[in-house]
Each structure stands twice: as C-alpha cells, then as structure tokens.
N, C-alpha and C. Protein backbone atom coordinates (compact mmCIF):
# COMPACT_ATOMS: atom_id res chain seq x y z
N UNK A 1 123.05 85.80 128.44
CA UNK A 1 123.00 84.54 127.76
C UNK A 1 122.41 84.76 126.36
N UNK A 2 123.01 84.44 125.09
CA UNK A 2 122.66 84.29 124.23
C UNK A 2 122.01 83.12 123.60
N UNK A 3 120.91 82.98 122.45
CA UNK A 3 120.29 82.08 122.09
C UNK A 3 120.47 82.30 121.00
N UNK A 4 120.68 80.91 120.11
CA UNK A 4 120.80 80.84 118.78
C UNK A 4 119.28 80.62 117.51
N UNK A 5 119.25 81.13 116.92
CA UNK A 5 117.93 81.60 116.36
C UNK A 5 117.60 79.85 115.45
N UNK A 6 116.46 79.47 115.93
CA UNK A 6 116.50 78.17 114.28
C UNK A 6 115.73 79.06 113.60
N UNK A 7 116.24 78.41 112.17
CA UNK A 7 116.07 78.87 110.86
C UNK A 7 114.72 78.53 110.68
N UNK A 8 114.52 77.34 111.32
CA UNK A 8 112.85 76.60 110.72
C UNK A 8 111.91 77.39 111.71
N UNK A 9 112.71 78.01 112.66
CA UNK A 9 111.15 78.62 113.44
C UNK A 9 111.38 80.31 113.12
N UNK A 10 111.36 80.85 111.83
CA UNK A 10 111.50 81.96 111.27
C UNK A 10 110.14 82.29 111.03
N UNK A 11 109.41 83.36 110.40
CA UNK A 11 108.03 83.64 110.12
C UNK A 11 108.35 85.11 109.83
N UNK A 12 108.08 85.60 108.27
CA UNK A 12 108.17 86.58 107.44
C UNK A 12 106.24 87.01 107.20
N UNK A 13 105.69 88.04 106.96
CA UNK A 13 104.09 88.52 106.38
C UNK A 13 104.62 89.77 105.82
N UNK A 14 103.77 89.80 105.04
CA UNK A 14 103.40 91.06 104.26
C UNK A 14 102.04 91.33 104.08
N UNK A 15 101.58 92.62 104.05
CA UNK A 15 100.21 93.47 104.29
C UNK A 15 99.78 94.64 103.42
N UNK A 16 98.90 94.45 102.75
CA UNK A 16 98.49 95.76 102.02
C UNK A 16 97.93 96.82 103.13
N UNK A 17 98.09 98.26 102.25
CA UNK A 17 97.84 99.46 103.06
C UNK A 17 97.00 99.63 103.47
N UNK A 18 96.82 99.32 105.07
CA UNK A 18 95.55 99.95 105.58
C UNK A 18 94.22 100.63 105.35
N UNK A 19 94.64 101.56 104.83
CA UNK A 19 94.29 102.81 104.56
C UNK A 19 93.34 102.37 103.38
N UNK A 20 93.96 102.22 102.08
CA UNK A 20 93.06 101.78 101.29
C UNK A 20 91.90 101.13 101.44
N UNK A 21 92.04 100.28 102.53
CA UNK A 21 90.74 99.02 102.53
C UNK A 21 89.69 100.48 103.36
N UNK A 22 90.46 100.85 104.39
CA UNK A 22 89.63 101.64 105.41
C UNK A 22 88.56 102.80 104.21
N UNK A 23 89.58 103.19 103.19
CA UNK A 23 88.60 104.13 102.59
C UNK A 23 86.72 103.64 102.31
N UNK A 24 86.65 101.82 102.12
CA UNK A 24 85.68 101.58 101.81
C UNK A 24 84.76 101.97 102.62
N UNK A 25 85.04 101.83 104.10
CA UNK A 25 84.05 102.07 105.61
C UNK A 25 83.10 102.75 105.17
N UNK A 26 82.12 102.50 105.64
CA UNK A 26 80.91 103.98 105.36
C UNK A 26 80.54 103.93 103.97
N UNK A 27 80.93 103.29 102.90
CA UNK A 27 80.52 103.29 101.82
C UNK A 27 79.95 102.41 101.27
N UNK A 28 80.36 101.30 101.42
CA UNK A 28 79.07 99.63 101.54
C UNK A 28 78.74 99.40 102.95
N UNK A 29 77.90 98.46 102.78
CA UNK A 29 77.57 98.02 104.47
C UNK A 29 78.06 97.23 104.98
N UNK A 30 78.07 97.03 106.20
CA UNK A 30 79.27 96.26 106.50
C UNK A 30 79.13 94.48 105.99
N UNK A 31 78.44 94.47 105.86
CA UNK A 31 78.29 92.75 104.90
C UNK A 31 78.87 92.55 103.60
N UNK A 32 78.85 93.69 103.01
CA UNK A 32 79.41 94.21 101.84
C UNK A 32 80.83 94.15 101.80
N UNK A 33 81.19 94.86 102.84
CA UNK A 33 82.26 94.97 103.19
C UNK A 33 83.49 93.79 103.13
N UNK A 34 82.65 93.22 104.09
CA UNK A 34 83.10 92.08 104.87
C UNK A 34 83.26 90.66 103.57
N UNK A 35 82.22 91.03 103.05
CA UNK A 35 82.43 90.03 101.95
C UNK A 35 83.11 90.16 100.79
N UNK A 36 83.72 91.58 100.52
CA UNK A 36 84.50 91.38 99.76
C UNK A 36 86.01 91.40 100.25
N UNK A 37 86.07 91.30 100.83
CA UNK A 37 87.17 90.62 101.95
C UNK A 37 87.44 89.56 101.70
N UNK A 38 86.75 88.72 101.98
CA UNK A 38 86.22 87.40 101.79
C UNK A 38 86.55 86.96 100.29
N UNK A 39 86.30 87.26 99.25
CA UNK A 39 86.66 87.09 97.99
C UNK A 39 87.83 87.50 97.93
N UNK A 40 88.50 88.46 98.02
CA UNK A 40 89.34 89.11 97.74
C UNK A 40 89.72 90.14 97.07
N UNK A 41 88.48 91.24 96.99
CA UNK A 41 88.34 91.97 95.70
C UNK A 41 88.75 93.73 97.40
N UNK A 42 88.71 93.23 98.16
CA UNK A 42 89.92 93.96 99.30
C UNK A 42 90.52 93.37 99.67
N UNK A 43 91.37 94.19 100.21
CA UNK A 43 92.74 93.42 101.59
C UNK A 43 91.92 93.05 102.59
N UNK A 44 92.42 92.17 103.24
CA UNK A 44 91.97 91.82 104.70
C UNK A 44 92.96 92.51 105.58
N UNK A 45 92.36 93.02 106.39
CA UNK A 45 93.38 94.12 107.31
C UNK A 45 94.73 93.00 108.15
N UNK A 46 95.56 94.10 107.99
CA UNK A 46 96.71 93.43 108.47
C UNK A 46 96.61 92.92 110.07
N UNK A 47 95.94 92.67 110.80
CA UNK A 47 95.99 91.75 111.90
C UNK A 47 95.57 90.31 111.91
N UNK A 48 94.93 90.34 110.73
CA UNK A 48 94.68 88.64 110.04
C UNK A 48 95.75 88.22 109.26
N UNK A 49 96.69 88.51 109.51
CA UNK A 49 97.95 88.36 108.59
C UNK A 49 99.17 88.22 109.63
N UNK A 50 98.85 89.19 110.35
CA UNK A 50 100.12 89.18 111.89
C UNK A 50 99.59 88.16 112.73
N UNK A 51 98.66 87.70 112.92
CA UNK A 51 98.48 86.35 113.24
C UNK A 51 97.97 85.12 112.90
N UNK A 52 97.91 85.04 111.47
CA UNK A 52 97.74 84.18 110.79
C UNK A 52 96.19 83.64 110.66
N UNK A 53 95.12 84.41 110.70
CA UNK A 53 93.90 83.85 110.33
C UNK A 53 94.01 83.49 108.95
N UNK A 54 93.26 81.62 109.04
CA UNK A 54 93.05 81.07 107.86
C UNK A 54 91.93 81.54 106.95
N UNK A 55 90.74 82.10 107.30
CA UNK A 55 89.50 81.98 106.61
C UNK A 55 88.37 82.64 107.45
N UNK A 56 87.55 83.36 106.76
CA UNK A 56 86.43 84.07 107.42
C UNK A 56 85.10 83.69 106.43
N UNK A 57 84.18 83.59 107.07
CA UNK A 57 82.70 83.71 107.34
C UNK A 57 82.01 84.94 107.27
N UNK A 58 80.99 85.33 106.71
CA UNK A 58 80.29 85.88 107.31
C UNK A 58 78.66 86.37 106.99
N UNK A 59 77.64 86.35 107.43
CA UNK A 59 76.53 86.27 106.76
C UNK A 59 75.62 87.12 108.21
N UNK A 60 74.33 88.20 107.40
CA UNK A 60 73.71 88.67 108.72
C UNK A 60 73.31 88.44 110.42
N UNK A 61 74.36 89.42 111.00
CA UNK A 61 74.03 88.86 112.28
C UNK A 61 75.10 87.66 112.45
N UNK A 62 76.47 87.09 111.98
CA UNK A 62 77.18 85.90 111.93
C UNK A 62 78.44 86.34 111.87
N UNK A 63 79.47 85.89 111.89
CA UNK A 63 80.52 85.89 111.66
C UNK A 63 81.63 84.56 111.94
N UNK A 64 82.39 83.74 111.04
CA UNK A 64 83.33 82.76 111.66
C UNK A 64 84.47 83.09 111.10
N UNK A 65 85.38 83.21 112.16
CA UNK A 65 87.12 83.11 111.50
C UNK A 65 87.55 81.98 112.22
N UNK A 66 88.98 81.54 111.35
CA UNK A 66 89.34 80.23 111.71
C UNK A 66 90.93 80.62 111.87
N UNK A 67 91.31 79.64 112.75
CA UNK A 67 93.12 79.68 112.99
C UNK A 67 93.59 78.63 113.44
N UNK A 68 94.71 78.16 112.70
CA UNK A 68 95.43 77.17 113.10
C UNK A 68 96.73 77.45 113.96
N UNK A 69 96.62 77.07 115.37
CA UNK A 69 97.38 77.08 116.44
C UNK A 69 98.51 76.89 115.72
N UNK A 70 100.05 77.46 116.17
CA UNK A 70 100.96 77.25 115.78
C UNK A 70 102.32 78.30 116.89
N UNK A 71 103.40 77.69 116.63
CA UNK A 71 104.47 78.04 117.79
C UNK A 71 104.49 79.17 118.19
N UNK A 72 104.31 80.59 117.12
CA UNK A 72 104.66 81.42 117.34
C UNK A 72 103.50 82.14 118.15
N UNK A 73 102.42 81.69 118.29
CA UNK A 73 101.09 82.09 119.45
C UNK A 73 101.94 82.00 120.35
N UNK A 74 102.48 80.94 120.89
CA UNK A 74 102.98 80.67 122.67
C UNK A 74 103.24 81.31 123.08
N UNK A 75 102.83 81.85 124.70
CA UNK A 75 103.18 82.47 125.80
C UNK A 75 104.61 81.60 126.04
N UNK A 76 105.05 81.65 127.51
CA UNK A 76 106.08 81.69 128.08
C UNK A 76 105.76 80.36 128.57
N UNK A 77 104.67 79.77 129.07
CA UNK A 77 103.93 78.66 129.67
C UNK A 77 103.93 77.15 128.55
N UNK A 78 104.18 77.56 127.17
CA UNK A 78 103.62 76.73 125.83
C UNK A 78 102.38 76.45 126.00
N UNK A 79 101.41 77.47 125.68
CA UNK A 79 99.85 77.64 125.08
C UNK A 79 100.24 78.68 124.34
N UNK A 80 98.91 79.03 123.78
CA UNK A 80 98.55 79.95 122.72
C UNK A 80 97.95 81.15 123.98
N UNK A 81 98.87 82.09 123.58
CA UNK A 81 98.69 83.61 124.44
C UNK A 81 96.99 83.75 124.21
N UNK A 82 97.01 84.60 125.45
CA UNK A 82 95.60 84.90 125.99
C UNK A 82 95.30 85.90 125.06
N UNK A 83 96.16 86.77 124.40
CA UNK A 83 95.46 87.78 123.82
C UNK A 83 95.60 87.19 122.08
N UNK A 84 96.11 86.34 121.54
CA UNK A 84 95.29 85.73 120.33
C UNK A 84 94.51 84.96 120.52
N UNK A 85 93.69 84.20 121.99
CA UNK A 85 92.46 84.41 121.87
C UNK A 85 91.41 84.87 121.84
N UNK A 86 91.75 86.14 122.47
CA UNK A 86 90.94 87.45 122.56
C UNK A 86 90.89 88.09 120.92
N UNK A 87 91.89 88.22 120.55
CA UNK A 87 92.02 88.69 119.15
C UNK A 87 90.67 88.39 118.26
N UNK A 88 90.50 86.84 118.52
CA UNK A 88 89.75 86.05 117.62
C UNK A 88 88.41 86.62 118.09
N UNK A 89 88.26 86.13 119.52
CA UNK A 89 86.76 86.36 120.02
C UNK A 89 86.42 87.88 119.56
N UNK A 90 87.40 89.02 120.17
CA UNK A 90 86.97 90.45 119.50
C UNK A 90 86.58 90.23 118.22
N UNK A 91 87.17 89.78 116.93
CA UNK A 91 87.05 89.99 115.30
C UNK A 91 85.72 89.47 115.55
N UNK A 92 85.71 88.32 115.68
CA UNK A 92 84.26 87.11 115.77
C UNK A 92 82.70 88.35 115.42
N UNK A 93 82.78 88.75 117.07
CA UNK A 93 81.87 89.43 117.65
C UNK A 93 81.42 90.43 117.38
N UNK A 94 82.97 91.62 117.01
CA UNK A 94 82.93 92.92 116.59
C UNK A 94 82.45 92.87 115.01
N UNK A 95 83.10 91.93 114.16
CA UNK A 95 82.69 92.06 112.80
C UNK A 95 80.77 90.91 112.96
N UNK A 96 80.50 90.54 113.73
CA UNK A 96 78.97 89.88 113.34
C UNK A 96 78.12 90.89 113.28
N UNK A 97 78.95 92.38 114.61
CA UNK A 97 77.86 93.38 114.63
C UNK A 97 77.76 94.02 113.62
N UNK A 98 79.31 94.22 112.70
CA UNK A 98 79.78 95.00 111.26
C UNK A 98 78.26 94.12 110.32
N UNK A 99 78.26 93.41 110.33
CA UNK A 99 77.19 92.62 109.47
C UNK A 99 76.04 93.20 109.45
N UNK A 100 75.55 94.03 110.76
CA UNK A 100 74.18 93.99 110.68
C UNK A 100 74.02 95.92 110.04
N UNK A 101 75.46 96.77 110.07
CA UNK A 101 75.34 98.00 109.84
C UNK A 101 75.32 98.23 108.45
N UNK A 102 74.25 99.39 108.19
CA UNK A 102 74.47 100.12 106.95
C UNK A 102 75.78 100.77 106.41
N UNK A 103 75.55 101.12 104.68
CA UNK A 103 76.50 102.11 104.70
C UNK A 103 76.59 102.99 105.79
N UNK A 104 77.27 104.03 105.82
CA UNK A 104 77.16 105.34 106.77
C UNK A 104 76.73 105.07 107.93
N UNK A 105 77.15 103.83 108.65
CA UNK A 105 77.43 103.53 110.15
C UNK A 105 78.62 102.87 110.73
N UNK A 106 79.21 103.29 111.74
CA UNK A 106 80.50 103.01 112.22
C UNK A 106 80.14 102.21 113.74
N UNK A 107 81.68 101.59 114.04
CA UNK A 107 81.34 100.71 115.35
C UNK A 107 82.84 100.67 116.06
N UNK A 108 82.64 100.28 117.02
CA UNK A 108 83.62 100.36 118.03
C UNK A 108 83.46 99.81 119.42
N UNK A 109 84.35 98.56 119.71
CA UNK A 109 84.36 97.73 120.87
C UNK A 109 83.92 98.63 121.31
N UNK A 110 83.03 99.25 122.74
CA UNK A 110 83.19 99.10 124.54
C UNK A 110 83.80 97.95 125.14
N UNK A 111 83.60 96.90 125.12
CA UNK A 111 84.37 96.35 126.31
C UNK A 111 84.18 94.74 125.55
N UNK A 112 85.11 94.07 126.27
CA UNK A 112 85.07 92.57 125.61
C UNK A 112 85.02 91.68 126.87
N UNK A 113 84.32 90.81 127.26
CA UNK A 113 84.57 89.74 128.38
C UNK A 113 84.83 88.88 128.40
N UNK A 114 86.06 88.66 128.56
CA UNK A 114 86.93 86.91 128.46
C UNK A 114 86.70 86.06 129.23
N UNK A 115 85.76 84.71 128.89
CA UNK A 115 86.35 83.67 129.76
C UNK A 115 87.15 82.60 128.89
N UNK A 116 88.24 81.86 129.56
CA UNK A 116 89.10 81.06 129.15
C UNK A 116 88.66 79.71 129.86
N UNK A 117 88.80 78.61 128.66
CA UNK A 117 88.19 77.56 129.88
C UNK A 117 89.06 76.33 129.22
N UNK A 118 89.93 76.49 128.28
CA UNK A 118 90.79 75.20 128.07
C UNK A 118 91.99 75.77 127.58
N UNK A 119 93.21 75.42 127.72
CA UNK A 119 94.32 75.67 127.05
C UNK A 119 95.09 75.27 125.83
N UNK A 120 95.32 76.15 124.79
CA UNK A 120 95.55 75.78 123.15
C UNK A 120 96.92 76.08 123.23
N UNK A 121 96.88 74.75 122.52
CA UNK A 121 98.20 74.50 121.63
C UNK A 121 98.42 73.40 120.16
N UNK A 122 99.36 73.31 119.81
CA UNK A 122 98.94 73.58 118.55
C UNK A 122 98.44 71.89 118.41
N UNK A 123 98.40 70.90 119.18
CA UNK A 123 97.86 69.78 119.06
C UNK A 123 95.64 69.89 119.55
N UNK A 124 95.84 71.04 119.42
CA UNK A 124 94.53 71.21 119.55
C UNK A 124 93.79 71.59 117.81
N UNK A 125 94.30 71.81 116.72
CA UNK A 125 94.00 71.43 115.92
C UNK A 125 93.09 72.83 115.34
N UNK A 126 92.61 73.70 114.31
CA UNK A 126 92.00 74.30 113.66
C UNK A 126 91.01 75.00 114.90
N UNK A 127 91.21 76.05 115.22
CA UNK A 127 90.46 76.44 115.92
C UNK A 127 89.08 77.65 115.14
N UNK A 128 87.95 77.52 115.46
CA UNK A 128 86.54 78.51 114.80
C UNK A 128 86.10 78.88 116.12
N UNK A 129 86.16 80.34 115.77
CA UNK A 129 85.37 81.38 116.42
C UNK A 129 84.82 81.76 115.71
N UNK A 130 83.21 81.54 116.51
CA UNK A 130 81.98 82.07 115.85
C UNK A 130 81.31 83.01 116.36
N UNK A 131 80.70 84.36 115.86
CA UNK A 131 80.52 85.83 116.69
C UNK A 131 79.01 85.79 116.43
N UNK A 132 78.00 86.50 117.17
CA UNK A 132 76.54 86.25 116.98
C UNK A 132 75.92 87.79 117.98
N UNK A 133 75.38 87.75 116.75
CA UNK A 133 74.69 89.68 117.12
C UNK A 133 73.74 89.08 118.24
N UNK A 134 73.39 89.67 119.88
CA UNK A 134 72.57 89.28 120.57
C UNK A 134 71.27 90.01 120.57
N UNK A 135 71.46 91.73 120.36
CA UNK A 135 70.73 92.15 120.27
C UNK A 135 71.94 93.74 119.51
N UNK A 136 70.60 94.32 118.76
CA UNK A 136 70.77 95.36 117.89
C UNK A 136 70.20 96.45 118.52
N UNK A 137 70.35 97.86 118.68
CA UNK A 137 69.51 99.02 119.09
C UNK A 137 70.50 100.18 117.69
N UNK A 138 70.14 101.16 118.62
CA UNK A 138 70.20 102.85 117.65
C UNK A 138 71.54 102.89 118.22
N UNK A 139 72.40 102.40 119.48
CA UNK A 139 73.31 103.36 119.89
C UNK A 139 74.51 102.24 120.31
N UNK A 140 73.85 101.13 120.50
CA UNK A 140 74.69 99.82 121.25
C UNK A 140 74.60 98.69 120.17
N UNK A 141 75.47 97.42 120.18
CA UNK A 141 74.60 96.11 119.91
C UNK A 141 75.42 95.34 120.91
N UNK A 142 75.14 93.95 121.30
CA UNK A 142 76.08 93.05 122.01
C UNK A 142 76.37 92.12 121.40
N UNK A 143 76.75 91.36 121.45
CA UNK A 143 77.49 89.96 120.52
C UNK A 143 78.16 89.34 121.55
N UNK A 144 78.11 87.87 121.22
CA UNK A 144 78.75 87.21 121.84
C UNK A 144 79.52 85.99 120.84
N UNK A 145 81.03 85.61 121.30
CA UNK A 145 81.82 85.12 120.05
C UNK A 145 81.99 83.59 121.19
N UNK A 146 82.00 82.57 120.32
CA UNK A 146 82.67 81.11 120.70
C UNK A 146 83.33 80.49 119.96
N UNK A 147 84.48 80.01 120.84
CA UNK A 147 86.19 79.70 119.88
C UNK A 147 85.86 77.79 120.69
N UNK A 148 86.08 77.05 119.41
CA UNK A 148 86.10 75.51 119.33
C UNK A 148 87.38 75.31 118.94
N UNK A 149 88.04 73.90 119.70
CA UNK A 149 88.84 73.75 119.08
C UNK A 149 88.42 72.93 117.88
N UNK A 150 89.40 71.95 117.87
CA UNK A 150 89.20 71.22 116.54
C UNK A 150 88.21 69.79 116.61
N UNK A 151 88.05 69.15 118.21
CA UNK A 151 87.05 68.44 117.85
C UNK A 151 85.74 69.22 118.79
N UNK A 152 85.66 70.18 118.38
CA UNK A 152 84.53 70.91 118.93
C UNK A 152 84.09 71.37 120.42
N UNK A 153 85.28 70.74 121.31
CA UNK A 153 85.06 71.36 122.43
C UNK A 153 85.23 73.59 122.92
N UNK A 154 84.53 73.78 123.71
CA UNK A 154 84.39 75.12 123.75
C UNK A 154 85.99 75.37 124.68
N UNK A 155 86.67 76.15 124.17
CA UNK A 155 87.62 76.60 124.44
C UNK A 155 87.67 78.23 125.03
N UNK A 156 87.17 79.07 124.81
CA UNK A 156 87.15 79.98 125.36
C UNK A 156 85.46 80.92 125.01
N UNK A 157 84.65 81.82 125.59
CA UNK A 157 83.95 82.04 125.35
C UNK A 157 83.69 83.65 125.66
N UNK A 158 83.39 85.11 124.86
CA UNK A 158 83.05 86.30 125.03
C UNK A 158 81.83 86.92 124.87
N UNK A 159 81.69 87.83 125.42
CA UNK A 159 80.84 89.02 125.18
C UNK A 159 81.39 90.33 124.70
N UNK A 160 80.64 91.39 123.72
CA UNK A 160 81.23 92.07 123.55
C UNK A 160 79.93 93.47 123.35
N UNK A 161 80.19 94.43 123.95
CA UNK A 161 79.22 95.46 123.49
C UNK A 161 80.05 96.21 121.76
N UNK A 162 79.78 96.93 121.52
CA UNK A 162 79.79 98.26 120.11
C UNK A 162 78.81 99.07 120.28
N UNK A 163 79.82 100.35 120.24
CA UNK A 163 78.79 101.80 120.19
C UNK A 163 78.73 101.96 118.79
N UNK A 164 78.01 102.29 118.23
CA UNK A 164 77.59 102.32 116.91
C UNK A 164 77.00 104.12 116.72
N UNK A 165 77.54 104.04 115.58
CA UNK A 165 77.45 105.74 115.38
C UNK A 165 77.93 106.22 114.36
N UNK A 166 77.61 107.44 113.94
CA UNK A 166 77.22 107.73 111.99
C UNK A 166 78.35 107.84 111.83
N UNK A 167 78.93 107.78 110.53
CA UNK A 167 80.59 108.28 109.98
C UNK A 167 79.99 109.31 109.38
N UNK A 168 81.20 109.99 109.07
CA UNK A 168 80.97 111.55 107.76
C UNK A 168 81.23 110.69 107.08
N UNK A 169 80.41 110.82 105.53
CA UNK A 169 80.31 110.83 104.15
C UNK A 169 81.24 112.01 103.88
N UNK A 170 82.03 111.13 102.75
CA UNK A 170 82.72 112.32 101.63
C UNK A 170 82.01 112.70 100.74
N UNK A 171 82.39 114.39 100.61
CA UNK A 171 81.34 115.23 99.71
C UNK A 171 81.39 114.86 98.24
C-alpha cells in the first residue's frame, strides 16, 4: 500500500559541523560553554535542531530547554515519542552537570531514569525541562531533570548519574 506524502507535513534542518563546536570541550568550562551557545557565538549541536529545541537556559548547577510539541514527535499511538522525551530530560540534566565542570573536565551519562506520567501532544503547548545538579563529587554527579507542559503540570520526570573525568589538553 502506498501513501501519498502532504506537502504541508514536510520538515527540512540544517546543522553546523559538529566537530567544530566539540573542539571548544575542555577549553572553557562548561558554563562557558554552554553559554555561548546560548548567544550564538557557537553552534548548538545538531540534536537541538533534529528535534527542534526552541531555547536553552542555563546558569550554575541549572539548566532549561524548551520545545514545542509538534507532528513530527508522534509515535504510532499520536503522542510525542518516549524517546524525545527522554532526549529533553537527558540534555536538561546532563548539561546542569556540564554547568558545574571546569575547563579540562569531561562527562558522560551512566544511566538515565524515566518516569512518564502524562501524555504529549501538541495541544499540550510549550513544553520546559528543567535539569538540577543533586549532588557533585570527584568521579560522579546526579541530576535530576523535570519536563512541564505548558500550563505547568509535571509531565514526565528523571534522574541521571555522569562520570566525570579529565580530557587531554592540546599541547
């Protein structure tokens, strides 16, 4: 069975090179980082672009990104797929911990814990996930991220650990 494509539910992005933004890592801190992101004086990495994040936040220990629900999220069910909410809660959480690292420190999920507790779609309106350092050490931090919809009810809610650990400096 064939299906005929509508024109109005098309969706084109374009993304600067990876790579470039990545060179900054390890060289400001991650607030630094993060905030010039935020201005625009870097790219914002191309997964805020493949799914359309509107706007980011971010200040020590904090982080908010925002997204407006829209068709092309939907699962098979008509909600917004489980894993662009995960998407969000990971960025949230993973970048609040980016906030609290120096230059010349790196990070990386361990594990993320999803709970889902309402179903989005796009009459749910501007959705904010907000990420919050729980605790900081030498080797771990945890964070935990919360996604609102638009009149503020809690829509889904995570935890997230990061192993944290030195990058090489270029000579």
């Amino acid at each position: 069975m064939t299906q005929t494509q509508d024109p109005a539910r098309s969706r084109t992005f374009s993304w600067s090179d990876p790579v470039a933004g990545a060179a900054h890592v390890g060289r400001r801190s991650g607030l630094e980082l993060l905030r010039a992101m935020i201005a625009g004086e870097l790219a914002a990495p191309p997964i805020m672009h493949l799914i359309d994040m509107s706007r980011m936040e971010a200040e020590e220990g904090r982080v908010a990104v925002e997204l407006v629900p829209q068709e092309f999220h939907y699962n098979p069910l008509g909600t917004v797929h489980g894993g662009v909410i995960s998407t969000l809660l990971d960025t949230a959480a993973a970048c609040s911990v980016h906030t609290t690292l120096p230059a010349g420190v790196g990070y990386t999920s361990l594990d993320l814990n999803v709970k889902f507790l309402r179903p989005v779609t796009v009459a749910s309106g501007t959705l904010r996930c907000e990420g919050t350092v729980l605790q900081r050490g030498r080797r771990t931090a945890l964070a935990e991220a919360r996604l609102t919809d638009a009149q503020g009810r809690l829509i889904a809610h995570a935890t997230s650990t990061c192993l944290l650990f030195p990058l090489d400096q270029p000579a």
